[in-house]
N, C-alpha and C. Protein backbone atom coordinates (compact mmCIF):
# COMPACT_ATOMS: atom_id res chain seq x y z
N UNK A 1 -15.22 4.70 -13.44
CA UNK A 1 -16.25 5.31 -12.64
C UNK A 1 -16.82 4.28 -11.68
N UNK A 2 -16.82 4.30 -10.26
CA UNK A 2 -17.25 3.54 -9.36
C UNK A 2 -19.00 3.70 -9.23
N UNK A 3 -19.87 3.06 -8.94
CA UNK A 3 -21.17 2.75 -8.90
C UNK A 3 -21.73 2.31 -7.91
N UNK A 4 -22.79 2.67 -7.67
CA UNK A 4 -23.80 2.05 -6.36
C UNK A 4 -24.77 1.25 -7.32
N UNK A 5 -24.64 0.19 -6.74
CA UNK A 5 -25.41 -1.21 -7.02
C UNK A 5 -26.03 -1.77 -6.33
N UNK A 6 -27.43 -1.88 -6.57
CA UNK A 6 -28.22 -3.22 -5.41
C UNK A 6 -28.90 -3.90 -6.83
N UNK A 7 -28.84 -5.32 -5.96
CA UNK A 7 -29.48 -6.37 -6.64
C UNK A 7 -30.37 -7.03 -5.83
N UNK A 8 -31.88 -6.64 -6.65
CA UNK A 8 -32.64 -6.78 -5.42
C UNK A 8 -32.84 -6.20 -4.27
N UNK A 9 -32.27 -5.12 -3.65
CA UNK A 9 -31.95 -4.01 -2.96
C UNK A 9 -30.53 -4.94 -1.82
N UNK A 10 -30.10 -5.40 -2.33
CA UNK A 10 -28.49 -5.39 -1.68
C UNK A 10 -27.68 -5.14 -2.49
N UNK A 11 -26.50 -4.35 -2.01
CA UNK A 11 -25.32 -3.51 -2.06
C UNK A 11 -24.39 -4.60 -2.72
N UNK A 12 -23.41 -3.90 -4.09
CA UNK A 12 -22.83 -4.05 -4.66
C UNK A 12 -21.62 -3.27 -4.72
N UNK A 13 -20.36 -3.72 -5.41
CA UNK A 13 -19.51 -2.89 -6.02
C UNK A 13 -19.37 -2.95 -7.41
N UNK A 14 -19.66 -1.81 -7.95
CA UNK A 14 -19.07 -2.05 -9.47
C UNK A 14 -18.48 -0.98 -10.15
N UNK A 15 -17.71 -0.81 -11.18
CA UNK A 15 -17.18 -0.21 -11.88
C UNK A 15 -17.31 0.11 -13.56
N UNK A 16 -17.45 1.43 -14.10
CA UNK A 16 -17.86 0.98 -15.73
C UNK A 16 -16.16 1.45 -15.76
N UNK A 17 -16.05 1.12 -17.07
CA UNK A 17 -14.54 1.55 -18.07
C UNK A 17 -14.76 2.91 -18.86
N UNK A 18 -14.25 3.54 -18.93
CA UNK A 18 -14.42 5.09 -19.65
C UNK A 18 -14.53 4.76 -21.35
N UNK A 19 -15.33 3.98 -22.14
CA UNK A 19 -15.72 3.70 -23.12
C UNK A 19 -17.29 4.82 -23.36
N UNK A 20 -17.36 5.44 -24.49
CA UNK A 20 -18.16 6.33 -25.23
C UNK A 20 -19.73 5.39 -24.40
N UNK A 21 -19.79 4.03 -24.68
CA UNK A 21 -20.81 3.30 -24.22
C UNK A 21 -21.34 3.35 -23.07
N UNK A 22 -20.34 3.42 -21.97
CA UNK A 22 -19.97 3.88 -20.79
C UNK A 22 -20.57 4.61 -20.02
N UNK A 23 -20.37 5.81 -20.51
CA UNK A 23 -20.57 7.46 -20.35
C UNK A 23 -22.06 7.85 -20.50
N UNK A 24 -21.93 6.66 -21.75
CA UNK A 24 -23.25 6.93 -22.17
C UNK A 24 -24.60 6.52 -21.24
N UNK A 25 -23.73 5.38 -20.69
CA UNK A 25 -24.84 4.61 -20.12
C UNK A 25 -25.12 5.62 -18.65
N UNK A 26 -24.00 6.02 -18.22
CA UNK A 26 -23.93 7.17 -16.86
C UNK A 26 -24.18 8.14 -16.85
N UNK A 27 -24.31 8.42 -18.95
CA UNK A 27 -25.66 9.86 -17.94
C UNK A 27 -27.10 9.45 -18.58
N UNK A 28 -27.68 8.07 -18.04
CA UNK A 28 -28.82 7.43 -18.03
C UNK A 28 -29.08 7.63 -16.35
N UNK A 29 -28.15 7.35 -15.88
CA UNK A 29 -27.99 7.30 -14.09
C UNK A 29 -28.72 8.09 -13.28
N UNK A 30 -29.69 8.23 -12.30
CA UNK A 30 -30.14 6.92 -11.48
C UNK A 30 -30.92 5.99 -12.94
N UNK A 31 -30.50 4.65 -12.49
CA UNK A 31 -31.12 3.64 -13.45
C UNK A 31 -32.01 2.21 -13.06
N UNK A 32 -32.96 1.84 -12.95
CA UNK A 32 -33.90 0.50 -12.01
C UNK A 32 -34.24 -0.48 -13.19
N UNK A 33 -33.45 -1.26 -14.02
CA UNK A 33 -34.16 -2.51 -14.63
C UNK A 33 -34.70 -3.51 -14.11
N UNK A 34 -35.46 -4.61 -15.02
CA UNK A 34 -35.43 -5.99 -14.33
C UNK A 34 -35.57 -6.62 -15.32
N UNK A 35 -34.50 -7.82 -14.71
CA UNK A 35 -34.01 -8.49 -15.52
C UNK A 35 -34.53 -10.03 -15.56
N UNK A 36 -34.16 -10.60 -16.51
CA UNK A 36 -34.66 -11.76 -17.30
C UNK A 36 -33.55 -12.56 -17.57
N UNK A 37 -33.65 -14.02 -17.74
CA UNK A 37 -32.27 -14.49 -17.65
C UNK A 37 -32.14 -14.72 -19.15
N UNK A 38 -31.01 -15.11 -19.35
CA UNK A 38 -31.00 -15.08 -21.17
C UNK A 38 -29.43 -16.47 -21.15
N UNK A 39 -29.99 -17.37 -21.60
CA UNK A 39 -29.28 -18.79 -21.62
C UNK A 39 -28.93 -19.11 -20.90
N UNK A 40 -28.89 -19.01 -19.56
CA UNK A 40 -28.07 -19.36 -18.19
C UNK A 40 -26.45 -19.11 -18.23
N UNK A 41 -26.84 -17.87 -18.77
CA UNK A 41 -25.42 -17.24 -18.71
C UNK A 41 -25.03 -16.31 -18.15
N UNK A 42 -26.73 -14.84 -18.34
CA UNK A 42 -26.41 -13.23 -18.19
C UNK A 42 -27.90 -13.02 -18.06
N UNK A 43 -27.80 -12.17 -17.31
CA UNK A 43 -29.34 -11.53 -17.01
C UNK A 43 -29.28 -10.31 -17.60
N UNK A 44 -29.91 -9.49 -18.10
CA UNK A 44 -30.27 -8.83 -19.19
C UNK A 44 -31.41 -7.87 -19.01
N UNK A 45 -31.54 -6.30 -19.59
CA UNK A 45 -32.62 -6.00 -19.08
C UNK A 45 -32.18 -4.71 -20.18
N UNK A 46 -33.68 -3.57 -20.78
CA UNK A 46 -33.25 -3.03 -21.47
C UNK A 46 -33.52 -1.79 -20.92
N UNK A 47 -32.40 -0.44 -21.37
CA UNK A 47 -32.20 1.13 -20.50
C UNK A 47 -33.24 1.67 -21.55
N UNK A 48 -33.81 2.61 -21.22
CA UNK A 48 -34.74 3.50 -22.17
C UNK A 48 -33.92 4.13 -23.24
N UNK A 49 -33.08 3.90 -23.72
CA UNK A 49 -33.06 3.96 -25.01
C UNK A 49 -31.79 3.64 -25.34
N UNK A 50 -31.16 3.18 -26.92
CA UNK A 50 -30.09 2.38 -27.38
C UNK A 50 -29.39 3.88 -26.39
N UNK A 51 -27.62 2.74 -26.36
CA UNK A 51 -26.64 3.22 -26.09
C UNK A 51 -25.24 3.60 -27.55
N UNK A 52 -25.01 4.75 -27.44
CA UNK A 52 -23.79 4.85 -28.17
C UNK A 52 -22.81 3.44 -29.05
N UNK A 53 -22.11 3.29 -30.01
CA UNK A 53 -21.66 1.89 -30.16
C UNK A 53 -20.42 3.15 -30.89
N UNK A 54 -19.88 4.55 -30.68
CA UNK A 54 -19.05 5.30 -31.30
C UNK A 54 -17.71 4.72 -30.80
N UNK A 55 -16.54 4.82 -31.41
CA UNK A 55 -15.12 4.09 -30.41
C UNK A 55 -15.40 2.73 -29.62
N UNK A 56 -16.34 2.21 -30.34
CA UNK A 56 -15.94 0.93 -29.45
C UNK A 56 -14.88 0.13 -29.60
N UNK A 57 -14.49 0.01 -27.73
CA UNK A 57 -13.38 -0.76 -27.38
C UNK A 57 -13.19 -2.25 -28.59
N UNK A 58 -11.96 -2.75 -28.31
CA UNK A 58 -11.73 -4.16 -28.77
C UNK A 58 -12.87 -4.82 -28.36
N UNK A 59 -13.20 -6.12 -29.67
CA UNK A 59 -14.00 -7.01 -29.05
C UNK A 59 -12.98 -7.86 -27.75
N UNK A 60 -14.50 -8.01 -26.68
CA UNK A 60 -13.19 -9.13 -25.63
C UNK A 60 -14.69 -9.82 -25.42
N UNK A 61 -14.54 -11.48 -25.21
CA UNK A 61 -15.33 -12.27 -24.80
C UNK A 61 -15.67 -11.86 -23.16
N UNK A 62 -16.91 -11.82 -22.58
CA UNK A 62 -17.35 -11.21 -21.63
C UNK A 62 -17.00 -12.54 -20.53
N UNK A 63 -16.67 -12.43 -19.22
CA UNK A 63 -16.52 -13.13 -18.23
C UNK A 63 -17.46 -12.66 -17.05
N UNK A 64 -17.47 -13.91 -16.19
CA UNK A 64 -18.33 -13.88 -15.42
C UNK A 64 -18.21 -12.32 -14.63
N UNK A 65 -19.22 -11.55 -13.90
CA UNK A 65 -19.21 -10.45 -13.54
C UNK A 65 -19.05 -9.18 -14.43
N UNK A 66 -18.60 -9.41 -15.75
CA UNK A 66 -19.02 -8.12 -16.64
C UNK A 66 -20.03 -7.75 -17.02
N UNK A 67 -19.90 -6.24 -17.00
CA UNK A 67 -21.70 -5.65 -17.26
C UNK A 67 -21.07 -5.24 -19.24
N UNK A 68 -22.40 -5.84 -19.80
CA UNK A 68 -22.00 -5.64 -21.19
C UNK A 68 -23.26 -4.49 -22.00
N UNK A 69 -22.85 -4.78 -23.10
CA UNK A 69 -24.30 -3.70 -23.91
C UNK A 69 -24.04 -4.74 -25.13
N UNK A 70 -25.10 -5.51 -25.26
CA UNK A 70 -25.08 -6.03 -26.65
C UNK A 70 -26.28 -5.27 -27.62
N UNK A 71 -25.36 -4.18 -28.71
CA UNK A 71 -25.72 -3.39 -29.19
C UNK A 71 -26.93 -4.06 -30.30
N UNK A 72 -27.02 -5.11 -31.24
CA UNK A 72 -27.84 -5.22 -31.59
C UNK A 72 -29.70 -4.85 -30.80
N UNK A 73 -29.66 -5.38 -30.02
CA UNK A 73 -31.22 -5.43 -29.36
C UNK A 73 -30.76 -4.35 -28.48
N UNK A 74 -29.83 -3.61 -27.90
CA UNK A 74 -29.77 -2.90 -26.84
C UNK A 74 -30.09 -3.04 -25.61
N UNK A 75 -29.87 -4.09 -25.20
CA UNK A 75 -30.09 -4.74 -23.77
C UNK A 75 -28.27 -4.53 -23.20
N UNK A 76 -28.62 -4.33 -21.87
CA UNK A 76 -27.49 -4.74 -20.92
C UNK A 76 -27.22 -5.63 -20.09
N UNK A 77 -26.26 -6.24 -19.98
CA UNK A 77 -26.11 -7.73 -19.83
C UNK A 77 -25.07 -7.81 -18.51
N UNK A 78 -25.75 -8.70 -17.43
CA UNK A 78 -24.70 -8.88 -16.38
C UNK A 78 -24.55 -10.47 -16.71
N UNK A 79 -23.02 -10.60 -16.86
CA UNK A 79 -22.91 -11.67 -17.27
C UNK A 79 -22.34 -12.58 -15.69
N UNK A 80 -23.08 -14.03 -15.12
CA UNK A 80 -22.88 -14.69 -14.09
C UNK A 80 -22.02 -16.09 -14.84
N UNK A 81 -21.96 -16.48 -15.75
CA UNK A 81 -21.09 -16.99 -16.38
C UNK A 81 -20.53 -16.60 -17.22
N UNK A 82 -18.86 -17.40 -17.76
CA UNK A 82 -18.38 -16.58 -18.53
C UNK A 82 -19.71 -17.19 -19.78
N UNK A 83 -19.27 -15.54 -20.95
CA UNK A 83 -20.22 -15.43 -22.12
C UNK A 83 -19.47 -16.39 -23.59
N UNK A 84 -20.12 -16.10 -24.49
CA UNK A 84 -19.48 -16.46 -25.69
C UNK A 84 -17.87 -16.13 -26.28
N UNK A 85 -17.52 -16.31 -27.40
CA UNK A 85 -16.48 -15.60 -28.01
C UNK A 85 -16.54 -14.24 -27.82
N UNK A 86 -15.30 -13.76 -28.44
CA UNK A 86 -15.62 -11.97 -28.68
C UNK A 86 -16.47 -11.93 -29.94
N UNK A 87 -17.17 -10.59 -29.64
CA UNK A 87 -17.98 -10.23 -30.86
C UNK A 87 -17.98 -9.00 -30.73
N UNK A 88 -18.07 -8.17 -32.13
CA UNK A 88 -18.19 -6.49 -32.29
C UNK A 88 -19.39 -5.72 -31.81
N UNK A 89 -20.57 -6.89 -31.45
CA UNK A 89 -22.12 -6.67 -31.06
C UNK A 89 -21.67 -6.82 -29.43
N UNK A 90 -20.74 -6.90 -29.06
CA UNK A 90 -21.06 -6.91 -27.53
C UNK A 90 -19.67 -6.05 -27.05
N UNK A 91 -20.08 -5.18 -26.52
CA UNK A 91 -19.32 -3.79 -25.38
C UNK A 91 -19.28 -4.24 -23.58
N UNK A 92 -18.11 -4.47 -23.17
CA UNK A 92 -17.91 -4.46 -22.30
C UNK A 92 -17.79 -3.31 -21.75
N UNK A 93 -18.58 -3.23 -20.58
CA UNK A 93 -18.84 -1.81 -20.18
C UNK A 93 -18.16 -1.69 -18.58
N UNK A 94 -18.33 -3.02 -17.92
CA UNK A 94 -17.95 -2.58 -17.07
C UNK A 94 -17.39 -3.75 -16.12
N UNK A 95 -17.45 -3.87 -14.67
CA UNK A 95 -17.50 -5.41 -14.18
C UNK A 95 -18.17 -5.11 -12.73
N UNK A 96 -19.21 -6.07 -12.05
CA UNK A 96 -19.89 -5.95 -10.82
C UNK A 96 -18.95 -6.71 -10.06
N UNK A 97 -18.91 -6.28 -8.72
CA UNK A 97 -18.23 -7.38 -8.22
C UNK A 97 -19.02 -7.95 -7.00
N UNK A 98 -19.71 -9.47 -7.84
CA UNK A 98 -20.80 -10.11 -6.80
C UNK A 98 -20.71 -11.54 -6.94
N UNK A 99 -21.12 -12.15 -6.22
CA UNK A 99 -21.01 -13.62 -6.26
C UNK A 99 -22.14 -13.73 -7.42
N UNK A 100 -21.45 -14.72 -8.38
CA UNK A 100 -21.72 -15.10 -9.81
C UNK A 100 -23.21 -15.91 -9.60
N UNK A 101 -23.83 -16.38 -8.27
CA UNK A 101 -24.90 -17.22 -7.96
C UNK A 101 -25.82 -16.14 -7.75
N UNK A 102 -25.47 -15.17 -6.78
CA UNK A 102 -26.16 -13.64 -6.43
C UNK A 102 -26.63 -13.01 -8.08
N UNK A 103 -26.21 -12.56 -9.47
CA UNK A 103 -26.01 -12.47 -10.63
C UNK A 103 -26.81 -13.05 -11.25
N UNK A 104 -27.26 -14.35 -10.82
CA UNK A 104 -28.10 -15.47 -11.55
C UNK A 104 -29.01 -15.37 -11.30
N UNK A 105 -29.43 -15.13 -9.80
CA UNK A 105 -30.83 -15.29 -9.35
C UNK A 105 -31.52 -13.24 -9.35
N UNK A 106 -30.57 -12.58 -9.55
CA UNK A 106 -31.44 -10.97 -9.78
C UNK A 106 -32.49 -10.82 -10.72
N UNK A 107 -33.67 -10.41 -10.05
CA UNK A 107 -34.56 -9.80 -10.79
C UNK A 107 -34.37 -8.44 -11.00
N UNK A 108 -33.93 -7.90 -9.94
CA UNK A 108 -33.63 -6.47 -9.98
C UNK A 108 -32.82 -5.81 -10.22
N UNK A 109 -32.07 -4.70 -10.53
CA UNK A 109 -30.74 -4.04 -10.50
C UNK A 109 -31.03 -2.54 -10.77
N UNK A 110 -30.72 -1.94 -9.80
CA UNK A 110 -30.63 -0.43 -9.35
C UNK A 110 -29.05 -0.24 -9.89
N UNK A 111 -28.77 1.07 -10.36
CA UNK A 111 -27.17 1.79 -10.65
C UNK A 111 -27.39 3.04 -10.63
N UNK A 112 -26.51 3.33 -10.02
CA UNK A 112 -26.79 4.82 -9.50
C UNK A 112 -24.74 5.25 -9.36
N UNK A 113 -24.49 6.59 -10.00
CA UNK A 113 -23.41 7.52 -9.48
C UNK A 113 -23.10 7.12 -7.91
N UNK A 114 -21.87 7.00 -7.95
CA UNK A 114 -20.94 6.44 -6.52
C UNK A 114 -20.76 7.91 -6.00
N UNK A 115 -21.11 8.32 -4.75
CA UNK A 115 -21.19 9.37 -4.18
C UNK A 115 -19.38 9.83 -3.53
């Protein structure tokens, strides 16, 4: 599923993966967090309410530009560096495609259905 993205109100491309988490998160959509940085890795911000964790995909260690759901706390995670190992607590949901410095410095992030 393709996405309208601003960070900070500039234009993005991104994409989620058809994962239960996914879906879930798209029919949250239109969506406005703000985010907080979390180890100088991923900025992070939480959707009004947990997301699905049903069929989750393989664990895969998150890389720079993936949008994740780390299901424990239920935050969603744009990751500007690559992240940790794989873990069963973290869903790759999707990937932005933005300069990894642009990623670091967002306070904001709008997602909205790709028209």
């Amino acid at each position: 599923m393709s996405l309208r993205v601003t960070l900070d109100g500039q234009p993005v491309q991104a994409t989620l993966n058809d994962s239960p988490a996914a879906r879930d998160l798209a029919s949250l959509l239109p969506l406005t967090l703000d985010l907080e940085d979390f180890h100088g890795t991923e900025r992070i911000g939480y959707p009004p309410r947990k997301l699905t964790t049903d069929d989750a995909p393989e664990p895969a260690a998150a890389k720079a530009g993936d949008i994740a759901y780390f299901a424990p706390w239920g935050n969603l995670a744009l990751f500007y560096k690559n992240g940790p190992a794989a873990s069963t607590d973290l869903l790759i949901l999707g990937h932005i495609d933005a300069d990894p410095a642009r990623l670091a410095k967002a306070a904001r992030i709008t997602i909205q259905t790709a028209p």
